[in-house]
C-alpha atoms as a PDB file:
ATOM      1  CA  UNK A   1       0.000   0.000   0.000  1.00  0.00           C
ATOM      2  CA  UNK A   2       1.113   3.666  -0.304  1.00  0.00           C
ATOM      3  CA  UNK A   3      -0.683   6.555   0.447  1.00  0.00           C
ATOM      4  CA  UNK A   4       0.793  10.012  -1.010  1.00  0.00           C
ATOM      5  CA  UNK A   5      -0.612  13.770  -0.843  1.00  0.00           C
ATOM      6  CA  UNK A   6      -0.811  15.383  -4.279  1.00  0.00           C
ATOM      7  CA  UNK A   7       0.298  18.542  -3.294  1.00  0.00           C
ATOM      8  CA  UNK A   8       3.871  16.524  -3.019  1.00  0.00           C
ATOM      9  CA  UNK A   9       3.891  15.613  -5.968  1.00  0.00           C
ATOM     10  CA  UNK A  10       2.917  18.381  -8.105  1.00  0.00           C
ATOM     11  CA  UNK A  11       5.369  19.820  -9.752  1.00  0.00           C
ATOM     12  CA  UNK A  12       6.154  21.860 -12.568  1.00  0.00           C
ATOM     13  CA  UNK A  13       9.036  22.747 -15.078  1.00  0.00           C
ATOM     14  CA  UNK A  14       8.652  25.769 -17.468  1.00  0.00           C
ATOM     15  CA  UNK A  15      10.663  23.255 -20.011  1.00  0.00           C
ATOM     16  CA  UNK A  16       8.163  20.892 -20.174  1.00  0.00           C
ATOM     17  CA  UNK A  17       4.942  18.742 -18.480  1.00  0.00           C
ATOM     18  CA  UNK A  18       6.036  17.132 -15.873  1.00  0.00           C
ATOM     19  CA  UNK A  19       5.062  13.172 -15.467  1.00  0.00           C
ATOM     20  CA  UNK A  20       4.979  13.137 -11.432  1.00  0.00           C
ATOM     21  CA  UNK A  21       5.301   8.614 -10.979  1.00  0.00           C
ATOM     22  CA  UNK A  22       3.078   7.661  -7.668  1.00  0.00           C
ATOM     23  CA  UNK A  23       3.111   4.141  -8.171  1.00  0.00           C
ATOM     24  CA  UNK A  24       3.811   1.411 -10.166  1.00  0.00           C
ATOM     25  CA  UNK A  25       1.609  -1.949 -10.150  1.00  0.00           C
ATOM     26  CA  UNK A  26       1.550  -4.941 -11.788  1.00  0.00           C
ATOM     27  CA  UNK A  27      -1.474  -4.020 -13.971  1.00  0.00           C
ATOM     28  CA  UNK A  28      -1.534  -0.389 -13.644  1.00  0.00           C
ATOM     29  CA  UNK A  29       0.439   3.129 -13.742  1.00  0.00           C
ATOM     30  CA  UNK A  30      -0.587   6.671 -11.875  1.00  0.00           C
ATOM     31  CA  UNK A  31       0.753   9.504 -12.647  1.00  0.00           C
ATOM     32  CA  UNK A  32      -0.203  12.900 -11.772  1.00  0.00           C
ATOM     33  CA  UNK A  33       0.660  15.182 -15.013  1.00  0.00           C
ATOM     34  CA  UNK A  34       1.671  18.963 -14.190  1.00  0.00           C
ATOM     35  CA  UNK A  35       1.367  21.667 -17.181  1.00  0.00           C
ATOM     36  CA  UNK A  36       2.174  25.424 -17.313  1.00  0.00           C
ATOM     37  CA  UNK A  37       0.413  27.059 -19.500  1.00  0.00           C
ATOM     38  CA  UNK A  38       0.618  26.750 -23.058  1.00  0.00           C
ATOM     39  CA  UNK A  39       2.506  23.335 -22.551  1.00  0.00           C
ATOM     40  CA  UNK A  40       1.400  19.683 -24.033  1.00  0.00           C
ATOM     41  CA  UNK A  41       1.497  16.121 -24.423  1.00  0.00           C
ATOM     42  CA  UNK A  42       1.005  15.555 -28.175  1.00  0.00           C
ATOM     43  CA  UNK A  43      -1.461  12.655 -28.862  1.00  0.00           C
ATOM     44  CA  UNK A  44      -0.104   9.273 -28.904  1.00  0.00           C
ATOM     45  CA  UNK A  45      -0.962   5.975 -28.689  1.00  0.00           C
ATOM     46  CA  UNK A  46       0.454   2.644 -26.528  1.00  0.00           C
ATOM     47  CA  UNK A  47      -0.860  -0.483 -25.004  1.00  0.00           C
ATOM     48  CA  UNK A  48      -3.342  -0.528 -22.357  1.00  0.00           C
ATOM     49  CA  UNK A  49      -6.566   1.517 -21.196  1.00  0.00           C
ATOM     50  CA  UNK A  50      -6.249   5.293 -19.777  1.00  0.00           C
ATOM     51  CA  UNK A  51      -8.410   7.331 -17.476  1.00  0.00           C
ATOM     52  CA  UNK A  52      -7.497  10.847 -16.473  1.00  0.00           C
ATOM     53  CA  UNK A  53      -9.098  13.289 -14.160  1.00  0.00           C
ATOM     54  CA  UNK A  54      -8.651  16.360 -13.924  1.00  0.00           C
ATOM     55  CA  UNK A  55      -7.308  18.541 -10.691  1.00  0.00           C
ATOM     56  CA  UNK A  56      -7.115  21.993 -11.610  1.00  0.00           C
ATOM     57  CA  UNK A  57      -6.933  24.138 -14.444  1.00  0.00           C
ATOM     58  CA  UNK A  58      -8.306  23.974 -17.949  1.00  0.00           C
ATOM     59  CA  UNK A  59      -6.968  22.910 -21.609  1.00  0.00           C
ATOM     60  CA  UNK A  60      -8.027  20.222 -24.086  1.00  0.00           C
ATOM     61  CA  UNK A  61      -7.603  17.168 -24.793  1.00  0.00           C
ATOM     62  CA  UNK A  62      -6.548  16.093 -28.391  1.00  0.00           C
ATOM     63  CA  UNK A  63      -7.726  13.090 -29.266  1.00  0.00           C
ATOM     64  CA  UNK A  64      -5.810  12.937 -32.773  1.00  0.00           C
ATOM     65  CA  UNK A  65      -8.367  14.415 -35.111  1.00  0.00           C
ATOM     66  CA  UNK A  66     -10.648  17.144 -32.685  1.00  0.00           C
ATOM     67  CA  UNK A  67      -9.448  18.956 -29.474  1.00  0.00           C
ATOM     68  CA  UNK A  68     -11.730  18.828 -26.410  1.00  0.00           C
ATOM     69  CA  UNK A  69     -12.186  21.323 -23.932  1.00  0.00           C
ATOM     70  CA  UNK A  70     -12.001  20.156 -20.527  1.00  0.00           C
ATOM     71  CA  UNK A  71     -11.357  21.623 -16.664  1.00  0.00           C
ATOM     72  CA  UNK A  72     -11.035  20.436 -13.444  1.00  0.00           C
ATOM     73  CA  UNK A  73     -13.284  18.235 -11.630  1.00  0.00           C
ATOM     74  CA  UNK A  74     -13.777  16.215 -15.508  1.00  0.00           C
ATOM     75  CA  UNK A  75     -12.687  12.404 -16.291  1.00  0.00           C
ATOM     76  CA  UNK A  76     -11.802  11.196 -19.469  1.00  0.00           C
ATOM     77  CA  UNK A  77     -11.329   7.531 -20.416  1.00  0.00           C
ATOM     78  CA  UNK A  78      -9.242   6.874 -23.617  1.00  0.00           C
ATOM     79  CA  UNK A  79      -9.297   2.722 -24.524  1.00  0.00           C
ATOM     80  CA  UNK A  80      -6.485   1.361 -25.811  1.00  0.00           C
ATOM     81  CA  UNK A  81      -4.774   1.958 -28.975  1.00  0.00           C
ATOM     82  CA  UNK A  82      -7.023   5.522 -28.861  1.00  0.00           C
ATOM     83  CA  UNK A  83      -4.944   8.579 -29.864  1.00  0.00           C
ATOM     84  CA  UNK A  84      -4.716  10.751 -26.466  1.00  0.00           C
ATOM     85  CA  UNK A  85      -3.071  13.852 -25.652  1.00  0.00           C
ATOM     86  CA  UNK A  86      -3.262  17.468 -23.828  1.00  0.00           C
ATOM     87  CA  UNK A  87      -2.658  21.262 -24.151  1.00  0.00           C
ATOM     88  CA  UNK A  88      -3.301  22.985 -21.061  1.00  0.00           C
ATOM     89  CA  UNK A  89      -4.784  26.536 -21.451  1.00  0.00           C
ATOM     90  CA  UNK A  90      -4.073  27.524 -18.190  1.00  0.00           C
ATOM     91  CA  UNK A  91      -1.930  26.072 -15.019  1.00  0.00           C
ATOM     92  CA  UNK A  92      -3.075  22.388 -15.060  1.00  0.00           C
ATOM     93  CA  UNK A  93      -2.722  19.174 -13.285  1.00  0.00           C
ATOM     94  CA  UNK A  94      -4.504  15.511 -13.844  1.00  0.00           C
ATOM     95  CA  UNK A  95      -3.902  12.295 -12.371  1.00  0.00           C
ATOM     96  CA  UNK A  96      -3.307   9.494 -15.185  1.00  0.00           C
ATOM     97  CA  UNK A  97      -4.297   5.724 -14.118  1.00  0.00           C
ATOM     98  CA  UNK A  98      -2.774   3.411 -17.131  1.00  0.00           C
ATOM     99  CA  UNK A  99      -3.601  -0.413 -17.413  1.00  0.00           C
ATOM    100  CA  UNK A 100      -1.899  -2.945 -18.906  1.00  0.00           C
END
């Protein structure tokens, strides 16, 4: 078991989003994601389910083909081998669960 605040794991880099690792499982990844604004995560693809929720902030998410706006207290689920990405509009964090 491990049991982690957010708050210490947010945070940023004016370089790039930052990929903040909470754990590791056999069947699953979380991750809380930190963005300035104006940064992103270009849409990709890889093995395995994703869910993200997002903390604070807005952007969209860019699902390959049409950009979504979303802001915090929102959930998206992406299933696998579905392009997913984000641009964050303003300050922005979201915790990223990935199976598989």
């Amino acid at each position: 078991m491990e049991i982690k605040s957010v708050d210490d794991l947010t945070a940023f880099s004016s370089d790039k989003a930052t990929k903040n690792l909470f754990v590791t499982g056999e069947h699953c990844r979380v991750t809380l994601w930190c963005l300035e604004s104006g940064q992103s995560i270009e849409p990709h693809i890889h093995a395995g389910d994703h869910f993200w929720s997002i903390q604070e902030g807005e952007g969209y998410y860019l699902d390959g083909e049409k950009e979504h706006k979303v802001n915090a207290g929102q959930m998206i689920f992406a299933p696998e081998g579905e392009p997913h990405g984000m641009r964050a509009v303003t300050k922005m964090t979201f915790i990223s669960v990935s199976a598989g």
